[in-house]
N, C-alpha and C. Protein backbone atom coordinates (compact mmCIF):
# COMPACT_ATOMS: atom_id res chain seq x y z
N UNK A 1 7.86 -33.30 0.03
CA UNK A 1 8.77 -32.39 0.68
C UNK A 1 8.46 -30.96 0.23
N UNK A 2 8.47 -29.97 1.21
CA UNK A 2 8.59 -28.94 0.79
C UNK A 2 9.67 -28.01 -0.01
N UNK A 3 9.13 -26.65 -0.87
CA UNK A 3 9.71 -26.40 -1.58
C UNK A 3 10.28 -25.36 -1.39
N UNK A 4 11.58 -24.42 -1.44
CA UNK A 4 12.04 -23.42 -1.09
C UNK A 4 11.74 -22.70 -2.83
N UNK A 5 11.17 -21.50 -2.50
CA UNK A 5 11.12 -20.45 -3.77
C UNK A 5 11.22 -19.49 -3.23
N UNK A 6 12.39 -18.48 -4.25
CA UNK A 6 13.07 -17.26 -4.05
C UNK A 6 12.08 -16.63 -5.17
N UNK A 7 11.39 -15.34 -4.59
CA UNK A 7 10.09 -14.75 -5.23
C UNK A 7 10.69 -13.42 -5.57
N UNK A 8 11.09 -12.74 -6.04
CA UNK A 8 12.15 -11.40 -5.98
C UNK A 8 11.49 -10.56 -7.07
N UNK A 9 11.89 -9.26 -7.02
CA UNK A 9 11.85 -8.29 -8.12
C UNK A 9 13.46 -8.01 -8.06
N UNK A 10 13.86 -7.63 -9.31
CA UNK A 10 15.15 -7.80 -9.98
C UNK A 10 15.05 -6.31 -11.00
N UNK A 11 16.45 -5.84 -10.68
CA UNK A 11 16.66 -5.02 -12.19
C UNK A 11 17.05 -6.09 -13.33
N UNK A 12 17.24 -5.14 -14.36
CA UNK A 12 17.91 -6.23 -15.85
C UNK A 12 19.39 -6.07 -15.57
N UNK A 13 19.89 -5.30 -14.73
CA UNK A 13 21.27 -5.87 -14.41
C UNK A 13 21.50 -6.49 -13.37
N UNK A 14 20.48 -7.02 -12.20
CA UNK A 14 20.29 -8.26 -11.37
C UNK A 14 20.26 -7.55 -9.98
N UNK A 15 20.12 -6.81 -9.67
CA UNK A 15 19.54 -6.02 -8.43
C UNK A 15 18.45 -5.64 -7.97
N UNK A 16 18.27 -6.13 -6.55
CA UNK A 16 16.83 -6.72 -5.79
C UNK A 16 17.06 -5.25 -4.65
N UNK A 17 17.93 -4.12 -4.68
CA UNK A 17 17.88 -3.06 -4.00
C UNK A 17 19.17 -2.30 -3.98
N UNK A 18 18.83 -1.24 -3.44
CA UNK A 18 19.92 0.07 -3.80
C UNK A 18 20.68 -0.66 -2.87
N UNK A 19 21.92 -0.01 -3.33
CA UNK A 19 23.02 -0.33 -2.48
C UNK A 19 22.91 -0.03 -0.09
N UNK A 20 21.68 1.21 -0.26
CA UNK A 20 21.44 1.46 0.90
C UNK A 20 20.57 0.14 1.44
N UNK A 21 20.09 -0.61 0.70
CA UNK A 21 18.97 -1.53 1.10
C UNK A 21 17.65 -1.19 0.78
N UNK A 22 17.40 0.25 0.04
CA UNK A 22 16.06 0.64 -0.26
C UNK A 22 15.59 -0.12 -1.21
N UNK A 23 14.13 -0.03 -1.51
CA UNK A 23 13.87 -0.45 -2.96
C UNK A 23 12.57 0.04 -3.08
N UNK A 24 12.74 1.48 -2.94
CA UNK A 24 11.25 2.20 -3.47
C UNK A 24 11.85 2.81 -5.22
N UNK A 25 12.90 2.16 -5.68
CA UNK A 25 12.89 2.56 -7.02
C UNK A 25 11.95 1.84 -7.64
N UNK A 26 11.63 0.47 -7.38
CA UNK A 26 10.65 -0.33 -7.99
C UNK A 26 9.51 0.30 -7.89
N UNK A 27 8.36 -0.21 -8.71
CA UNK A 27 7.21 0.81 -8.81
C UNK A 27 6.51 -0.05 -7.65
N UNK A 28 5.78 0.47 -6.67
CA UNK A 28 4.86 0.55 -5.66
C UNK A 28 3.58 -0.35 -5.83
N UNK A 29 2.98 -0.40 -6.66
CA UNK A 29 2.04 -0.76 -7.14
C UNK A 29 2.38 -2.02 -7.30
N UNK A 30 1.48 -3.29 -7.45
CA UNK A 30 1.80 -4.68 -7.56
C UNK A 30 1.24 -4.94 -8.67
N UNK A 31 1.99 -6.06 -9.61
CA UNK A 31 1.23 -6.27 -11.00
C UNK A 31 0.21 -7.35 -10.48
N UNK A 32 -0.61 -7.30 -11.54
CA UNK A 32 -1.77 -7.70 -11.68
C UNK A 32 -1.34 -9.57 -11.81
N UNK A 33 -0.17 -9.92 -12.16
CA UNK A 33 0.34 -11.37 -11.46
C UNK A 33 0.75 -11.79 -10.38
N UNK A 34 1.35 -10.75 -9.53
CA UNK A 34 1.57 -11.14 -8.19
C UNK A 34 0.11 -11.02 -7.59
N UNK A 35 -0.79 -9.89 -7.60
CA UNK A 35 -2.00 -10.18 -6.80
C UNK A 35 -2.58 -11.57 -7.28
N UNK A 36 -2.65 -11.71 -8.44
CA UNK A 36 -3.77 -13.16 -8.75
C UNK A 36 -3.17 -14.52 -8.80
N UNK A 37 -1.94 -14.47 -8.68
CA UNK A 37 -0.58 -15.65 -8.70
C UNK A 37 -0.03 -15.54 -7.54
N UNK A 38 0.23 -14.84 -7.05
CA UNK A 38 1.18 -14.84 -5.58
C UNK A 38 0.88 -14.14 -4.37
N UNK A 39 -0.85 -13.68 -4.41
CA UNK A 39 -1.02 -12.84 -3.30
C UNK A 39 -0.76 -12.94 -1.88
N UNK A 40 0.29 -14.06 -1.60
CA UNK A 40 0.84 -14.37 -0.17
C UNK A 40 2.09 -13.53 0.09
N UNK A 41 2.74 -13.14 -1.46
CA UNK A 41 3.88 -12.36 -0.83
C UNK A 41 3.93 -10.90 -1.28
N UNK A 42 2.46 -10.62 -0.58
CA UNK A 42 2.56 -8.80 -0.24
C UNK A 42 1.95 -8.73 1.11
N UNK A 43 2.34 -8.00 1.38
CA UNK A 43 2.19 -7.82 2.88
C UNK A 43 0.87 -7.61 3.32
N UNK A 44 0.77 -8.41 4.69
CA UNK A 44 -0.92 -8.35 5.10
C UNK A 44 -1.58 -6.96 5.08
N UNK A 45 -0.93 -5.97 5.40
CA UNK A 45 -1.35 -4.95 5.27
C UNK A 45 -2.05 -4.34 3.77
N UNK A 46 -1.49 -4.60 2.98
CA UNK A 46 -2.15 -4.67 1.75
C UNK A 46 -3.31 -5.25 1.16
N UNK A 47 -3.55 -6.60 2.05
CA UNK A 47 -4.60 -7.48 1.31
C UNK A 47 -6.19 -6.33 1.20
N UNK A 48 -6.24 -6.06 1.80
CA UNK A 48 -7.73 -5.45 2.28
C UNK A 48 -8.09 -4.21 0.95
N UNK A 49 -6.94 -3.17 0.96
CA UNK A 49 -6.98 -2.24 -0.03
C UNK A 49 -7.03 -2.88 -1.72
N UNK A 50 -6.27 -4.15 -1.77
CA UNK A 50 -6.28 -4.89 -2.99
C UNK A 50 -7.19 -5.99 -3.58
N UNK A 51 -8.29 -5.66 -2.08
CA UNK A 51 -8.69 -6.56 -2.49
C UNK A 51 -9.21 -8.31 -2.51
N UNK A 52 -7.73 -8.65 -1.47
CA UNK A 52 -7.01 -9.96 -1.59
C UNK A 52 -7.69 -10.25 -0.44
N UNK A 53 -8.56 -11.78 -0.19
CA UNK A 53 -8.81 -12.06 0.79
C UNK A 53 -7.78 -12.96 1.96
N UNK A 54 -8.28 -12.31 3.24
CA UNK A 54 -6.72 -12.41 4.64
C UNK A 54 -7.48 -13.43 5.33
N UNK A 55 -6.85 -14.53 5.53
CA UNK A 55 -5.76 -14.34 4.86
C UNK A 55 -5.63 -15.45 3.02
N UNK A 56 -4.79 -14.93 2.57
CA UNK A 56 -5.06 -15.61 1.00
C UNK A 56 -4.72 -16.83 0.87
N UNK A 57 -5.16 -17.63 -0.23
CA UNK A 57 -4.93 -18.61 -0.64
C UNK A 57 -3.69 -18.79 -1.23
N UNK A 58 -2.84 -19.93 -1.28
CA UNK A 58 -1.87 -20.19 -2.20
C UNK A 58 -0.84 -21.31 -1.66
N UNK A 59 0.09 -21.28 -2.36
CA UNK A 59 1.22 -22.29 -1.62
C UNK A 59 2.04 -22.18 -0.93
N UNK A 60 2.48 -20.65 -0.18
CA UNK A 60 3.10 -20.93 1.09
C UNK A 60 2.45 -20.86 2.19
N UNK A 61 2.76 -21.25 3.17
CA UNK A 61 2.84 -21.12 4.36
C UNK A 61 3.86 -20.55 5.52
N UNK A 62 4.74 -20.25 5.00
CA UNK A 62 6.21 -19.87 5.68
C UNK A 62 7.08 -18.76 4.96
N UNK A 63 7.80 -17.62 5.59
CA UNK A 63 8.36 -16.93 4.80
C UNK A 63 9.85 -16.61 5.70
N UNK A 64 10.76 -16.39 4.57
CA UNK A 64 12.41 -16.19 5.13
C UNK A 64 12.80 -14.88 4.63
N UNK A 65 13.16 -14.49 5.89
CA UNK A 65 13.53 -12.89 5.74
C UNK A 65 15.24 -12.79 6.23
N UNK A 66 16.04 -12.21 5.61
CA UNK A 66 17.55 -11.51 6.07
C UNK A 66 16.93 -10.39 6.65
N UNK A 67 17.76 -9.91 7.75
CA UNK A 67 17.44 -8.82 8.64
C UNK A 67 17.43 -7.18 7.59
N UNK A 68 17.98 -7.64 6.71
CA UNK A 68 17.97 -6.53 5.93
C UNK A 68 16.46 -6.04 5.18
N UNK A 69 15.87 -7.38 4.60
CA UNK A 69 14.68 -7.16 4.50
C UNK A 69 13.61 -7.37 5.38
N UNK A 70 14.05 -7.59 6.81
CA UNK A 70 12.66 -7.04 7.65
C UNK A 70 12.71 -5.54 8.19
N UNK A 71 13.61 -5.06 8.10
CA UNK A 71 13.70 -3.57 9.39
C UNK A 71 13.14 -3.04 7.92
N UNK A 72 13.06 -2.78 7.32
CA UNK A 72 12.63 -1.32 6.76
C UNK A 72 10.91 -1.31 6.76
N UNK A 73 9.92 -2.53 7.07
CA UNK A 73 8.98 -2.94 7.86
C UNK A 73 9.12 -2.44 9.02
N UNK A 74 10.16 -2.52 10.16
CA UNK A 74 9.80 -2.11 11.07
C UNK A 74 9.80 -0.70 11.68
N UNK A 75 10.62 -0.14 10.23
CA UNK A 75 11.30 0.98 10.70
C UNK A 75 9.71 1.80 10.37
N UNK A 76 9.35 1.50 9.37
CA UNK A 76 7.44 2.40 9.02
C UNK A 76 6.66 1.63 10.46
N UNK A 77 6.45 0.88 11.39
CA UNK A 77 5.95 0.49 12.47
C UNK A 77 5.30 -0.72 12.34
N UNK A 78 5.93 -1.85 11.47
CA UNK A 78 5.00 -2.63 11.04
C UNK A 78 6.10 -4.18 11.37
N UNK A 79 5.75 -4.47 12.38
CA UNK A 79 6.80 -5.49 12.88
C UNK A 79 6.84 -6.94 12.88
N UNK A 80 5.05 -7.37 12.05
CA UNK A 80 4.96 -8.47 11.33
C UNK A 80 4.68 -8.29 9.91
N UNK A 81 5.05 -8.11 9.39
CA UNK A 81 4.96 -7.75 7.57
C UNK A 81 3.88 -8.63 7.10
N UNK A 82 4.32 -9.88 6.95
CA UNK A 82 3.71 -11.31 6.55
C UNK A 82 2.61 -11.95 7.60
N UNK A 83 1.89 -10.92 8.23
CA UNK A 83 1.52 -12.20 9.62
C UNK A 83 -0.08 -13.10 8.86
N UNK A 84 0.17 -13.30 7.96
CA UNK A 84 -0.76 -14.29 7.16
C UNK A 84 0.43 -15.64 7.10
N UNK A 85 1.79 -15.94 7.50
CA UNK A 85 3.03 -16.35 7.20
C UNK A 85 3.36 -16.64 8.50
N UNK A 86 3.77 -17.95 8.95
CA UNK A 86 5.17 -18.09 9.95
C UNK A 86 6.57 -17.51 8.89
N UNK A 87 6.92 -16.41 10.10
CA UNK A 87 7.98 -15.24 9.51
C UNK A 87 9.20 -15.83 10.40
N UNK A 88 9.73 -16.37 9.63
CA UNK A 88 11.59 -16.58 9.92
C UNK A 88 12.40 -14.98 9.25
N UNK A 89 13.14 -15.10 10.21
CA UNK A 89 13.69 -13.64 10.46
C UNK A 89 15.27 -14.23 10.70
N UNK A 90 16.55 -14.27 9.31
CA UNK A 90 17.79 -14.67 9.82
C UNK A 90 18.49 -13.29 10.24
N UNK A 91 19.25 -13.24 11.76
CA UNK A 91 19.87 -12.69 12.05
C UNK A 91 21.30 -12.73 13.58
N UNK A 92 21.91 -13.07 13.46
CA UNK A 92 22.63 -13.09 14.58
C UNK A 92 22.49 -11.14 15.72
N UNK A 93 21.93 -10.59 15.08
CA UNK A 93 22.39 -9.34 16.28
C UNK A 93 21.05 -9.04 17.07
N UNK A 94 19.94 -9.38 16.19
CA UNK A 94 18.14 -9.20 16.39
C UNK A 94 17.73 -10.06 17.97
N UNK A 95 17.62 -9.70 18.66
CA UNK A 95 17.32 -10.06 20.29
C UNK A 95 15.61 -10.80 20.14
N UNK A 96 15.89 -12.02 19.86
CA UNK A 96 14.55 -12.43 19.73
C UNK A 96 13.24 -12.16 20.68
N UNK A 97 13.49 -11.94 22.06
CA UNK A 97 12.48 -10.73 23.21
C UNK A 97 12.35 -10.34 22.42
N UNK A 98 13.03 -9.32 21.66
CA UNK A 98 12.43 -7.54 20.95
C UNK A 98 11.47 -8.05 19.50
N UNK A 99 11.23 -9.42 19.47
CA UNK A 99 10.54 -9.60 17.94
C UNK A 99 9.51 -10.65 18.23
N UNK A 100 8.95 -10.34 19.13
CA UNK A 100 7.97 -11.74 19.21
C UNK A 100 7.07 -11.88 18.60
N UNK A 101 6.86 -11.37 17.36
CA UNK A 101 5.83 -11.69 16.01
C UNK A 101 6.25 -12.05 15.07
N UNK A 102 7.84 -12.25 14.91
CA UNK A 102 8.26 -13.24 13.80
C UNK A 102 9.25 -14.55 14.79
N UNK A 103 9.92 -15.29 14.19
CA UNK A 103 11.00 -16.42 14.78
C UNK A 103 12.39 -15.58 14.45
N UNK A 104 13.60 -15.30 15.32
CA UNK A 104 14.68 -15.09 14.41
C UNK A 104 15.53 -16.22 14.96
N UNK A 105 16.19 -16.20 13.82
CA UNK A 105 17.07 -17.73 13.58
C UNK A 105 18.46 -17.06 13.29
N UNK A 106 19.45 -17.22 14.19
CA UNK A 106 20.50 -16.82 14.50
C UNK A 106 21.45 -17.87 14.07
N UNK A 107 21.34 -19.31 13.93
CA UNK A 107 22.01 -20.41 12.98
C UNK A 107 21.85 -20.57 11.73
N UNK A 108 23.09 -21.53 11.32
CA UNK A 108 23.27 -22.00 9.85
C UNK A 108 21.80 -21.73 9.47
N UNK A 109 21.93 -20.72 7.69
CA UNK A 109 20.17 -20.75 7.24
C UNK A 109 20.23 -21.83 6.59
N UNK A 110 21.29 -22.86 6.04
CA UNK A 110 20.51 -23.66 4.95
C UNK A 110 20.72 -24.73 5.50
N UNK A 111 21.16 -25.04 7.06
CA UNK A 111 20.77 -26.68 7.70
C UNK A 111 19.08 -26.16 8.74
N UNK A 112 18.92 -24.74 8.76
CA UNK A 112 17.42 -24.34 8.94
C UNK A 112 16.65 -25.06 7.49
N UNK A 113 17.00 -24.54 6.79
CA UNK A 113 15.96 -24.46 5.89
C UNK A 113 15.72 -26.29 5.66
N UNK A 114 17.02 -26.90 5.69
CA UNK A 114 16.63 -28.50 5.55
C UNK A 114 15.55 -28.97 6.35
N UNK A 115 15.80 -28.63 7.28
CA UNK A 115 14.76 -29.19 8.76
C UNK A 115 13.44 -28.74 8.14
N UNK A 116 13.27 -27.28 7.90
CA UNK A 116 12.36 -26.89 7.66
C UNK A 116 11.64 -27.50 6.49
N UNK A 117 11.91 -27.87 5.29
CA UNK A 117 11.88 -28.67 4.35
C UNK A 117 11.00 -29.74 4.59
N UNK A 118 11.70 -30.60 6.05
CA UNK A 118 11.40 -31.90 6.45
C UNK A 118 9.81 -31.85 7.02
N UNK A 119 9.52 -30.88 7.39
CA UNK A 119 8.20 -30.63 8.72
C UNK A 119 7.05 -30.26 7.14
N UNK A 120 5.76 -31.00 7.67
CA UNK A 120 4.67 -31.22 6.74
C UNK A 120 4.64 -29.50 6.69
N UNK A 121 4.35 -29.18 5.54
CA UNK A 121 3.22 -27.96 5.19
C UNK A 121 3.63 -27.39 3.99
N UNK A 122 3.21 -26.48 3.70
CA UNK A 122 3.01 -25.62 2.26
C UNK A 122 4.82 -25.53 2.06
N UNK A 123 4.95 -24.81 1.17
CA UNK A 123 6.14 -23.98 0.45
C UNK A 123 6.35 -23.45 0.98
N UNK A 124 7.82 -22.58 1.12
CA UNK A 124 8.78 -21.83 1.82
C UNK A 124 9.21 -20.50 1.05
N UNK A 125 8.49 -19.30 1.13
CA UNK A 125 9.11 -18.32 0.49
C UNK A 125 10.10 -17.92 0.59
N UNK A 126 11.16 -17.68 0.23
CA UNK A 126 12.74 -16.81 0.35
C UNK A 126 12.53 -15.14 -0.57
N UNK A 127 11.82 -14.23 0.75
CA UNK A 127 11.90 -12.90 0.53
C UNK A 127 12.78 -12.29 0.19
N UNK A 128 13.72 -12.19 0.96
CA UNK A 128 15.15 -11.40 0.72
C UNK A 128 16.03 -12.04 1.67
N UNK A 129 17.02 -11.02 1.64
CA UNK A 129 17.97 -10.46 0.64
C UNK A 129 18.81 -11.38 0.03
N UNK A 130 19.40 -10.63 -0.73
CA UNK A 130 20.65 -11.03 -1.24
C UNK A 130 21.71 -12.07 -0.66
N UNK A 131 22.52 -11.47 0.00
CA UNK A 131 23.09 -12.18 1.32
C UNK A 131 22.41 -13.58 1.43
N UNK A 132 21.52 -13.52 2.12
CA UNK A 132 20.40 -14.49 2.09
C UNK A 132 20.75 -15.58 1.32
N UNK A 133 20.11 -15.08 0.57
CA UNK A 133 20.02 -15.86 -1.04
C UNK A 133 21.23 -16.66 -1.36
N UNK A 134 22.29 -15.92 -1.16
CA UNK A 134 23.61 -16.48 -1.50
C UNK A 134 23.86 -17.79 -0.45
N UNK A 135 23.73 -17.64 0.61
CA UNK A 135 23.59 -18.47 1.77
C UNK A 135 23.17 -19.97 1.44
N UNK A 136 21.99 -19.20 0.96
CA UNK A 136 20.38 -20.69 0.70
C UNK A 136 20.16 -21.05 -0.62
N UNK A 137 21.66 -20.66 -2.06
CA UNK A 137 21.30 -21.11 -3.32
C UNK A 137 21.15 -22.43 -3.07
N UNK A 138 22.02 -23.56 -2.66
CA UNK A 138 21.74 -24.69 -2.66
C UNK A 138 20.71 -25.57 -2.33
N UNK A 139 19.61 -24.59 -1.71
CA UNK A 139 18.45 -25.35 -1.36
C UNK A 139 17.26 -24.59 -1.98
N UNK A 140 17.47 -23.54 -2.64
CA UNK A 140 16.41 -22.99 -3.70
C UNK A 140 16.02 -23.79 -4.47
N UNK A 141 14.86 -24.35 -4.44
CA UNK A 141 14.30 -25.24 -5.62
C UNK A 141 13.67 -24.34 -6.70
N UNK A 142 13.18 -23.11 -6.28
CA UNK A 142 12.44 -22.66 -7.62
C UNK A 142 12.92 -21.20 -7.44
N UNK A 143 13.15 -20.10 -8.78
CA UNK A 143 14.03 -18.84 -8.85
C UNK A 143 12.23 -18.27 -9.57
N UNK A 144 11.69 -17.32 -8.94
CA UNK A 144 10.66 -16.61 -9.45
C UNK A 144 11.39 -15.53 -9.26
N UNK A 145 12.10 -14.55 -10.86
CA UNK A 145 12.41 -13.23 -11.20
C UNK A 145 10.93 -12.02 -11.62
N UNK A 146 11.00 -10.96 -10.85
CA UNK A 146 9.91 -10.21 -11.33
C UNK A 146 11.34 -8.91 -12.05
N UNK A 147 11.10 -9.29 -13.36
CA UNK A 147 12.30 -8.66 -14.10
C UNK A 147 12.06 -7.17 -14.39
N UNK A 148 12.35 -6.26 -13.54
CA UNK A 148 11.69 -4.82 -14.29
C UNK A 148 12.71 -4.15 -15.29
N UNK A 149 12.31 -3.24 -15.78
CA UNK A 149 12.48 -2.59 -17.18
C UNK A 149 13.67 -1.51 -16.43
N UNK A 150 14.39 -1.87 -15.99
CA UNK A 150 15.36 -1.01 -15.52
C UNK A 150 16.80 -1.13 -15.39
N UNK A 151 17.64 -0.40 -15.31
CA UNK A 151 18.86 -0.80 -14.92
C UNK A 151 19.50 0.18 -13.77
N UNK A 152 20.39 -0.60 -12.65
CA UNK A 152 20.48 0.29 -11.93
C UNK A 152 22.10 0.60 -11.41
N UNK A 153 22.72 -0.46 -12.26
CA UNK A 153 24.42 0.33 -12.24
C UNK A 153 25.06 -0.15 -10.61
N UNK A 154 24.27 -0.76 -9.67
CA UNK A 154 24.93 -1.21 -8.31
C UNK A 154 23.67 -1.60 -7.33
N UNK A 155 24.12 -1.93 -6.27
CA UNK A 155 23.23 -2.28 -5.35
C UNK A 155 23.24 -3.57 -4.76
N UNK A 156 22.34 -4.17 -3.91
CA UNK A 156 22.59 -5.48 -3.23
C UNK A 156 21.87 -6.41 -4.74
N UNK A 157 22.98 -7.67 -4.76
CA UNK A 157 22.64 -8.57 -6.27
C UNK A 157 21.15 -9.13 -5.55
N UNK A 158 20.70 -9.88 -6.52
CA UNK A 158 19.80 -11.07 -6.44
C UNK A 158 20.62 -12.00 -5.54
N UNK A 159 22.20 -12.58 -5.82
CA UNK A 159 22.63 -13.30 -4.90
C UNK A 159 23.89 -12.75 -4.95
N UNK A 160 24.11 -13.10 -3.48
CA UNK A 160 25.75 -12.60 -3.29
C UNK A 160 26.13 -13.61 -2.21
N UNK A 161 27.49 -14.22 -3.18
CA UNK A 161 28.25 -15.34 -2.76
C UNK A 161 29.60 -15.28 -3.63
N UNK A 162 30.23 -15.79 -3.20
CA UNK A 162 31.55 -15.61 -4.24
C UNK A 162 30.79 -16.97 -5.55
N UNK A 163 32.03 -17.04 -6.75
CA UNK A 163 31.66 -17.39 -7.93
C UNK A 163 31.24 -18.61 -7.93
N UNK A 164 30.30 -19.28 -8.27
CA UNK A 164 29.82 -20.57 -8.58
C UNK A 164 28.65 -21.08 -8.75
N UNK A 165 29.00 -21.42 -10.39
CA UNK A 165 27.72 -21.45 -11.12
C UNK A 165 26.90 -22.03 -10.75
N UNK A 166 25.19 -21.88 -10.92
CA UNK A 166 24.17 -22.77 -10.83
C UNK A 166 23.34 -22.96 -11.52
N UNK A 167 23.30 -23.67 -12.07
CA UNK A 167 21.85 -23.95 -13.21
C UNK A 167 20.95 -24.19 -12.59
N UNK A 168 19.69 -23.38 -13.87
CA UNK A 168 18.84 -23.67 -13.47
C UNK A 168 17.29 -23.61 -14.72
N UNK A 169 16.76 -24.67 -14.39
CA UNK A 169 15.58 -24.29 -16.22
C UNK A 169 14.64 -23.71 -16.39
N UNK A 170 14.32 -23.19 -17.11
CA UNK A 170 13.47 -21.74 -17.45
C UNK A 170 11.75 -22.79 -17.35
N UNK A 171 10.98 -22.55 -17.06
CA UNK A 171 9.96 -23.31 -16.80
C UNK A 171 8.92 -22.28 -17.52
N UNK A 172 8.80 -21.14 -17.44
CA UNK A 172 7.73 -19.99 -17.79
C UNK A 172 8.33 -18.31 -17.89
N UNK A 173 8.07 -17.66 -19.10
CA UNK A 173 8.93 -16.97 -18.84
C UNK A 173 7.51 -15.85 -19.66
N UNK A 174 6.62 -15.08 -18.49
CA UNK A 174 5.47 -13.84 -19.25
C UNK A 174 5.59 -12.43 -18.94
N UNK A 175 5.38 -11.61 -19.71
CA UNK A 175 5.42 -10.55 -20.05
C UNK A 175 4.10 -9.46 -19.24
N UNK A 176 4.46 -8.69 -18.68
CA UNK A 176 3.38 -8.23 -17.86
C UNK A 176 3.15 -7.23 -18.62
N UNK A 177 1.85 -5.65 -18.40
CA UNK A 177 1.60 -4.66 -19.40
C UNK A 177 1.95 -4.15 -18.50
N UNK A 178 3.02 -3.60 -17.57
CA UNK A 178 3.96 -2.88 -16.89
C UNK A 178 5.23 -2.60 -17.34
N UNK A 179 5.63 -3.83 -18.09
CA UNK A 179 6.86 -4.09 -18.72
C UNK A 179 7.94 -4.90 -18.17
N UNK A 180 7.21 -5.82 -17.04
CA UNK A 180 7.66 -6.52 -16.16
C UNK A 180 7.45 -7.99 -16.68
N UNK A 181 8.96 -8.67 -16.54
CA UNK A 181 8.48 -9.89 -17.57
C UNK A 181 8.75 -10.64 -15.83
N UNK A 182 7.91 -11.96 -16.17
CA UNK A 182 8.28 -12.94 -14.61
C UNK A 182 8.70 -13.94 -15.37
N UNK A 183 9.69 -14.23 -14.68
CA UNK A 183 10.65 -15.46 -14.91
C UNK A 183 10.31 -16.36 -13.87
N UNK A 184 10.35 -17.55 -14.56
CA UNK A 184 10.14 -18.85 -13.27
C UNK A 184 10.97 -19.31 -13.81
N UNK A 185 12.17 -20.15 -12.83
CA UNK A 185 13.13 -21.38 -13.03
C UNK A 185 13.21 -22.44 -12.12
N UNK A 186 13.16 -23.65 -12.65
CA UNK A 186 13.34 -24.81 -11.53
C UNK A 186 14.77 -25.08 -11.47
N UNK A 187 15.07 -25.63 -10.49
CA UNK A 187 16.59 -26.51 -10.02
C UNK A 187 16.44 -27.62 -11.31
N UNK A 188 17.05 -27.93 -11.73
CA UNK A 188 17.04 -29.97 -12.64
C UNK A 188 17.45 -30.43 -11.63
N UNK A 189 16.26 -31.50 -11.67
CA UNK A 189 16.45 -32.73 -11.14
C UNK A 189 18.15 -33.38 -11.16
N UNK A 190 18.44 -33.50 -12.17
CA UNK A 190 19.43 -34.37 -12.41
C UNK A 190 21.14 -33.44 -12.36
């Protein structure tokens, strides 16, 4: 079965973007673990300047976007971000005519994401947002934090849902020379 992983950059007080939805506070530049560990979730546009051969190797095949984190892609003119990726796009207001280079999925995301689960192929990235996230904790199998050295006092969380806890076990936890530590956590089994 496939695996749902939430791949994020995070402040140290748990914010994945300004309260506007921006997130050019994060530094621009990609660490030297996401290119050689995760070069599927930077945008195709990038591979070529970095380097990264297009399209790259790795374990997804599929990526999940909240409408919040696709428009600011579209708003620079770039209206498949991921097109190395089948791009799920959740949104009820997004006129699927006006997007015919990603899927938008206007139903329940986490009886989507089951189905999706069910159908053969790679791993399932969970890009953003927040919102999102909160939606699809229950079917997150794996929490990849890119933890930066910052704090930012507000903004959209890592997840937003009302209160209820979730565990989850620390599997790998390295230190980048950015000052960016990556956190990996699995769901327990049990």
């Amino acid at each position: 079965m496939r695996k749902l992983v939430y791949f994020v950059a995070s402040t140290l007080d748990g914010f994945i973007a300004a309260p506007d939805g921006s997130y050019d506070f994060f530094p621009l530049e990609p660490d030297p673990v996401q290119v050689a560990e995760w070069p599927q979730t930077l945008p195709t546009f990038a591979h070529a300047p970095l380097g990264i051969d297009s399209p790259p190797a790795g374990r997804f095949d599929a990526v999940l976007m909240g409408r919040g984190s696709y428009e600011p892609g579209l708003k620079l003119g770039v209206p498949s971000p991921y097109a190395h990726l089948t791009q799920y796009v959740f949104s009820r207001s997004l006129a699927p005519a006006d997007h015919p280079e990603v899927e938008i999925v206007a139903g329940d995301p986490a009886a989507f994401v089951r189905e999706l689960k069910d159908r053969p192929g790679g791993d399932i990235w969970l890009c953003g947002g927040g919102q999102l996230a909160g939606q699809l904790l229950d079917e997150i199998d794996e929490l990849v934090v890119k933890l930066n050295p910052m704090v930012a006092g507000s903004g959209i969380p890592l997840v937003a849902r009302d209160f209820a806890a979730h565990r989850f076990a620390l599997a790998d936890a390295r230190p980048v020379d950015n000052g960016v530590v990556v956190l990996r956590y699995l769901r327990p089994t049990t």
